[in-house]
Structure formats: C-alpha cells, structure tokens
N, C-alpha and C. Protein backbone atom coordinates (compact mmCIF):
# COMPACT_ATOMS: atom_id res chain seq x y z
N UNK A 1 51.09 -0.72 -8.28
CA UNK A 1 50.12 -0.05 -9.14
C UNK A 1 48.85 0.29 -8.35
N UNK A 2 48.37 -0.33 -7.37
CA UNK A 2 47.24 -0.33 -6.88
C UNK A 2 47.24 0.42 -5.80
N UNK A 3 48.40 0.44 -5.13
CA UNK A 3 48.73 1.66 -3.98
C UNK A 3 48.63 3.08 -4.53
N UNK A 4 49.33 3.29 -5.49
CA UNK A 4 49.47 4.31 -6.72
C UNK A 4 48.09 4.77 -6.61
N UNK A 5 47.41 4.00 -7.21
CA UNK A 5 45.99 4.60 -7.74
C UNK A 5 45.09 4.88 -6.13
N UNK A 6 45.52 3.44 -4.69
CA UNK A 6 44.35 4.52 -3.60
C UNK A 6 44.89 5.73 -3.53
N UNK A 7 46.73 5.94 -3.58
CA UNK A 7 46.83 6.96 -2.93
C UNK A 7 46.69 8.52 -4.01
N UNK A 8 46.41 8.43 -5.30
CA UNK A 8 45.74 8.93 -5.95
C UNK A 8 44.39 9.69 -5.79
N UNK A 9 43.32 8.54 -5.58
CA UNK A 9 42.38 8.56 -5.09
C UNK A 9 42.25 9.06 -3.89
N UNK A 10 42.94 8.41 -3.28
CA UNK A 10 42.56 9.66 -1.95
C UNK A 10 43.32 10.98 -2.19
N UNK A 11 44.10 11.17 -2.47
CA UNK A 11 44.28 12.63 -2.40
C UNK A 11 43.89 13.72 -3.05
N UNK A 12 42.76 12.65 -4.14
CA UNK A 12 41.59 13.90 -4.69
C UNK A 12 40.68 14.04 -3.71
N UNK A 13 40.36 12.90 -3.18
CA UNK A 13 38.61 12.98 -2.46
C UNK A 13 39.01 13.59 -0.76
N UNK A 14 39.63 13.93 -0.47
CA UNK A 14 40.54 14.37 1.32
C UNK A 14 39.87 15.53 1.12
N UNK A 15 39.96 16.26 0.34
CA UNK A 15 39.82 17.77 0.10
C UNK A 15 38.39 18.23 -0.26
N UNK A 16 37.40 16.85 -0.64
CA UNK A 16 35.98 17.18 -1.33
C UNK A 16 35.29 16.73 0.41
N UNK A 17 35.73 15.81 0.89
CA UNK A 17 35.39 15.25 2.03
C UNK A 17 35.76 16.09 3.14
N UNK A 18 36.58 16.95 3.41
CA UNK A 18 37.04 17.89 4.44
C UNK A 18 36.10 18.99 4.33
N UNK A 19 34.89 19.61 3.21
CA UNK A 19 33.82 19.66 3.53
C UNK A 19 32.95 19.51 3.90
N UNK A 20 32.17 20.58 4.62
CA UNK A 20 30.96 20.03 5.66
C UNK A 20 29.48 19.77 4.84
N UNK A 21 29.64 20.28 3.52
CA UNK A 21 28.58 20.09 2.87
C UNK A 21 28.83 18.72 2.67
N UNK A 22 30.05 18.29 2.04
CA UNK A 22 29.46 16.72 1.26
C UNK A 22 29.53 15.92 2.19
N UNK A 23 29.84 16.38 3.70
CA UNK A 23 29.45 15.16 4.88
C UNK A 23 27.67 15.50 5.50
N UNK A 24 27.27 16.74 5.01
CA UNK A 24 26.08 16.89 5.52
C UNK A 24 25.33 16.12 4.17
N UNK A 25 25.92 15.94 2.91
CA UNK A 25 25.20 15.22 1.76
C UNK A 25 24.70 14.21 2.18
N UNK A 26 26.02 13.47 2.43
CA UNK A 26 26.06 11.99 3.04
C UNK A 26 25.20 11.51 3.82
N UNK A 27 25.04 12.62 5.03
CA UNK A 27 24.06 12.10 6.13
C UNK A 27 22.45 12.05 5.81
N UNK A 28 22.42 13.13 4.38
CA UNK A 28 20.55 12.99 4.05
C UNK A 28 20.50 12.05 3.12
N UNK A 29 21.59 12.06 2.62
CA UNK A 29 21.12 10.84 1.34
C UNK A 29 21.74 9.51 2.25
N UNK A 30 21.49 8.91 3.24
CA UNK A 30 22.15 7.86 3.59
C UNK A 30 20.76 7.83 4.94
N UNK A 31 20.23 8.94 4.90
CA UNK A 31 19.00 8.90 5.86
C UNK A 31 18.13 8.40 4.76
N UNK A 32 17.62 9.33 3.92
CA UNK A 32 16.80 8.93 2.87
C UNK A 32 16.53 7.81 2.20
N UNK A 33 18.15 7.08 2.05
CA UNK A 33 18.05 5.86 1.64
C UNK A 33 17.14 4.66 3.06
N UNK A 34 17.93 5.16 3.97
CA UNK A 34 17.86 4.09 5.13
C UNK A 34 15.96 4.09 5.02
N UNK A 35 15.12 5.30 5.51
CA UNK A 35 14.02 5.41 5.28
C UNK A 35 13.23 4.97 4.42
N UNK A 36 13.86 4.76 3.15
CA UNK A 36 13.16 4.28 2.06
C UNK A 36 13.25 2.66 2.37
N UNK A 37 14.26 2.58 2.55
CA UNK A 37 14.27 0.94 2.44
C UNK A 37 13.40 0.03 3.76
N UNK A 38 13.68 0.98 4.79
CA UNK A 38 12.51 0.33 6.12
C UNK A 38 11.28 0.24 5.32
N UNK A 39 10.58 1.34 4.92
CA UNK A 39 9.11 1.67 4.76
C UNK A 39 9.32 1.18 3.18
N UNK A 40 9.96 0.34 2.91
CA UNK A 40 9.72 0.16 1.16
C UNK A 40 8.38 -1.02 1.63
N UNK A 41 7.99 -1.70 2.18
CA UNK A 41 6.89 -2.66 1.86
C UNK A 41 5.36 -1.69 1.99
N UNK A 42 5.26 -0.73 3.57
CA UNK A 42 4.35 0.27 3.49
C UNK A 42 3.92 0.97 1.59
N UNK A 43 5.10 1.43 1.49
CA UNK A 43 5.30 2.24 0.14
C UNK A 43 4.53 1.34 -0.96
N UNK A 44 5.52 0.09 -1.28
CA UNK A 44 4.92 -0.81 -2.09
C UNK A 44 3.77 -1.12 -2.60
N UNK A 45 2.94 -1.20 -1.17
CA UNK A 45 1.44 -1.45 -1.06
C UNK A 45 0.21 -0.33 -1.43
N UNK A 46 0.97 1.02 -1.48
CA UNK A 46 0.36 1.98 -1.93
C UNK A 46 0.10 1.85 -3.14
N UNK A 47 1.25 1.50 -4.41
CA UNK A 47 0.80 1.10 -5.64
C UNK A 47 0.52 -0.23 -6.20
N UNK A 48 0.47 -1.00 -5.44
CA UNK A 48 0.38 -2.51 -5.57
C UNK A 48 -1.08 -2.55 -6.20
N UNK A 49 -0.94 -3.17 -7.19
CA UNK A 49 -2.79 -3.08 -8.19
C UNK A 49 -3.44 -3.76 -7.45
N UNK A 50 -3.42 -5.05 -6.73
CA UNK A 50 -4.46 -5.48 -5.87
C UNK A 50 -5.03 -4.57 -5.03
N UNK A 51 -4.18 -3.44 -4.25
CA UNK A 51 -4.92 -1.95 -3.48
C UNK A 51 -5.45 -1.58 -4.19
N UNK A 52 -4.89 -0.85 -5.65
CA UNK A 52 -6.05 -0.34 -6.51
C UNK A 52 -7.71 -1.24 -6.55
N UNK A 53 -7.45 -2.65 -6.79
CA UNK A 53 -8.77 -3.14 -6.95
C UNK A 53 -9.86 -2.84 -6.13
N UNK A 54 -8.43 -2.65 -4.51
CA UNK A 54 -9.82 -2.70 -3.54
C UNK A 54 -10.00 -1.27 -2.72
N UNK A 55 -9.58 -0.31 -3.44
CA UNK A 55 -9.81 1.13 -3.55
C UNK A 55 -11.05 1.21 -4.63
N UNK A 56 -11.02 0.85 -5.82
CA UNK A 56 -12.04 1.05 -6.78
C UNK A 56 -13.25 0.91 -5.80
N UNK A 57 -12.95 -0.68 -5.55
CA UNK A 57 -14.34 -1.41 -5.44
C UNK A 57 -14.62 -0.49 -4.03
N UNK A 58 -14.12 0.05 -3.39
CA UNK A 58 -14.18 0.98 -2.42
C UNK A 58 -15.39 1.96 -2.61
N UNK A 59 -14.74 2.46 -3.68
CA UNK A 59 -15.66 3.39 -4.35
C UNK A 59 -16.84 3.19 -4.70
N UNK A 60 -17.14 2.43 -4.97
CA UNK A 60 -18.07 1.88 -6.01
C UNK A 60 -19.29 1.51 -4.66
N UNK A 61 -18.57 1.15 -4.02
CA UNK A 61 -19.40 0.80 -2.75
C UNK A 61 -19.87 2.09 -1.98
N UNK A 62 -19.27 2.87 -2.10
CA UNK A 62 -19.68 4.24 -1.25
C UNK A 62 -20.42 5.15 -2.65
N UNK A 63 -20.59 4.65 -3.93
CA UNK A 63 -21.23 5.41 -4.79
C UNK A 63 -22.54 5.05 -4.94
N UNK A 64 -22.85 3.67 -4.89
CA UNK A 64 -24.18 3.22 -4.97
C UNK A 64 -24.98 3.49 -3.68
N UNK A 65 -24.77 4.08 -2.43
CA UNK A 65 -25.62 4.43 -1.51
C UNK A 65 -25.93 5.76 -2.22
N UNK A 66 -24.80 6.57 -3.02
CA UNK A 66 -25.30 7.99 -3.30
C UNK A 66 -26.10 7.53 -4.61
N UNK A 67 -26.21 6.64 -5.86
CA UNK A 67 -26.81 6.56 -6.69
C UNK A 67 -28.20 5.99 -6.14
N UNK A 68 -28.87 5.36 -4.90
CA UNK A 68 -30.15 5.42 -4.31
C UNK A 68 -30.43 6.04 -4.05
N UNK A 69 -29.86 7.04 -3.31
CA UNK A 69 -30.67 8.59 -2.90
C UNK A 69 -30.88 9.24 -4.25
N UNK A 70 -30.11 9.14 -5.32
CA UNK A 70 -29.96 10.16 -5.99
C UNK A 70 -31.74 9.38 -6.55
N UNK A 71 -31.42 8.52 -7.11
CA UNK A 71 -32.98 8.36 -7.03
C UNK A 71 -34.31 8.17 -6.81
N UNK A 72 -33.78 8.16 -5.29
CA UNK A 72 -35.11 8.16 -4.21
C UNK A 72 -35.38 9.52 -4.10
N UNK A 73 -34.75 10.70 -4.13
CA UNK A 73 -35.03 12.23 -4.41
C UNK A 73 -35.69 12.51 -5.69
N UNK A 74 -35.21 11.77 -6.91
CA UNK A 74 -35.87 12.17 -8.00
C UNK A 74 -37.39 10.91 -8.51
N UNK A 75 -37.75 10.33 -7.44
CA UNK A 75 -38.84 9.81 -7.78
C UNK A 75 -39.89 10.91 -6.42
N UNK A 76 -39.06 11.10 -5.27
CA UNK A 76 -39.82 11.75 -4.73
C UNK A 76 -40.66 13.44 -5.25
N UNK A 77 -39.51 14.16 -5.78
CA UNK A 77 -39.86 15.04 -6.72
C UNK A 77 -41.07 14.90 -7.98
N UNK A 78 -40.90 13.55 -8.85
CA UNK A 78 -41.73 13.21 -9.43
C UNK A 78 -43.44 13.48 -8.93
N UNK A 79 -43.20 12.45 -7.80
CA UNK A 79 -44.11 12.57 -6.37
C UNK A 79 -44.71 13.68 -6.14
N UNK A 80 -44.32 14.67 -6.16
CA UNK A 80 -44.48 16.00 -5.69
C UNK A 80 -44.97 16.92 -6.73
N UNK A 81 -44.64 16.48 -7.90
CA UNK A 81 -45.12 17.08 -9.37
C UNK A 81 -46.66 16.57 -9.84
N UNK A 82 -46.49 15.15 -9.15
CA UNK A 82 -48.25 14.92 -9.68
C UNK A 82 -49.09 15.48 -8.59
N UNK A 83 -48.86 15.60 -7.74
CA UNK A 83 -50.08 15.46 -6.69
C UNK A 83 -50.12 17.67 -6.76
C-alpha cells in the first residue's frame, strides 16, 4: 500500500519538479527562509518593546534640547520687544 502511494506520488510531482521554475522556487524560498532564520534575533530586536522604550526615551532626550531653545528664542524675542 505504501509503495503504491510513493510511487503515485512521485509520478505526479517528476513532471512539476522537471521544471526550472519550481526548482528556481525552491532555491528563493529556501534562501529566504535560511536568511530569515540567521538574522531572526537582529529582526526580533527591532520590535522587541524594550527597543521601543529606549527609542522613545531616545526621543524625548533629543526633544528637550529643542524644547530649551525653543524657549530661550522666545524669551529672547520677548527681550527684544521691551527694550
């Protein structure tokens, strides 16, 4: 029964496989996979919420030098309005 069914089986897939497309399939999706799975921890870390935290706080840190100027310009202006 089980011979039956490989040799079944193969003698559908001989003919899908004796194409050069579904061996050129094979080779990107079997690259793609391989690639993904090396660089899956790189990848990971891109959405990993602890990065988010320290992307925010990133921000936040490079915003408050611009929120002192922003108001060291508008007191200087002030400055400039009385005198």
């Amino acid at each position: 029964m089980a011979k039956r069914l490989m040799k079944f089986v193969q003698a559908k897939l001989e003919p899908i496989w004796a194409q050069q497309t579904t061996k050129t399939a094979f080779v990107i999706v079997g690259t793609v996979l391989g690639v993904g799975i090396f660089f899956f921890p790189a990848f990971k870390s891109m959405w990993d919420a602890k990065h988010a935290k320290e992307y925010e706080i990133y921000n936040k840190d490079h915003l408050y030098p611009l929120q002192i100027r922003k108001q060291r310009e508008q007191r200087e202006k002030e400055d400039q309005q009385k005198i």
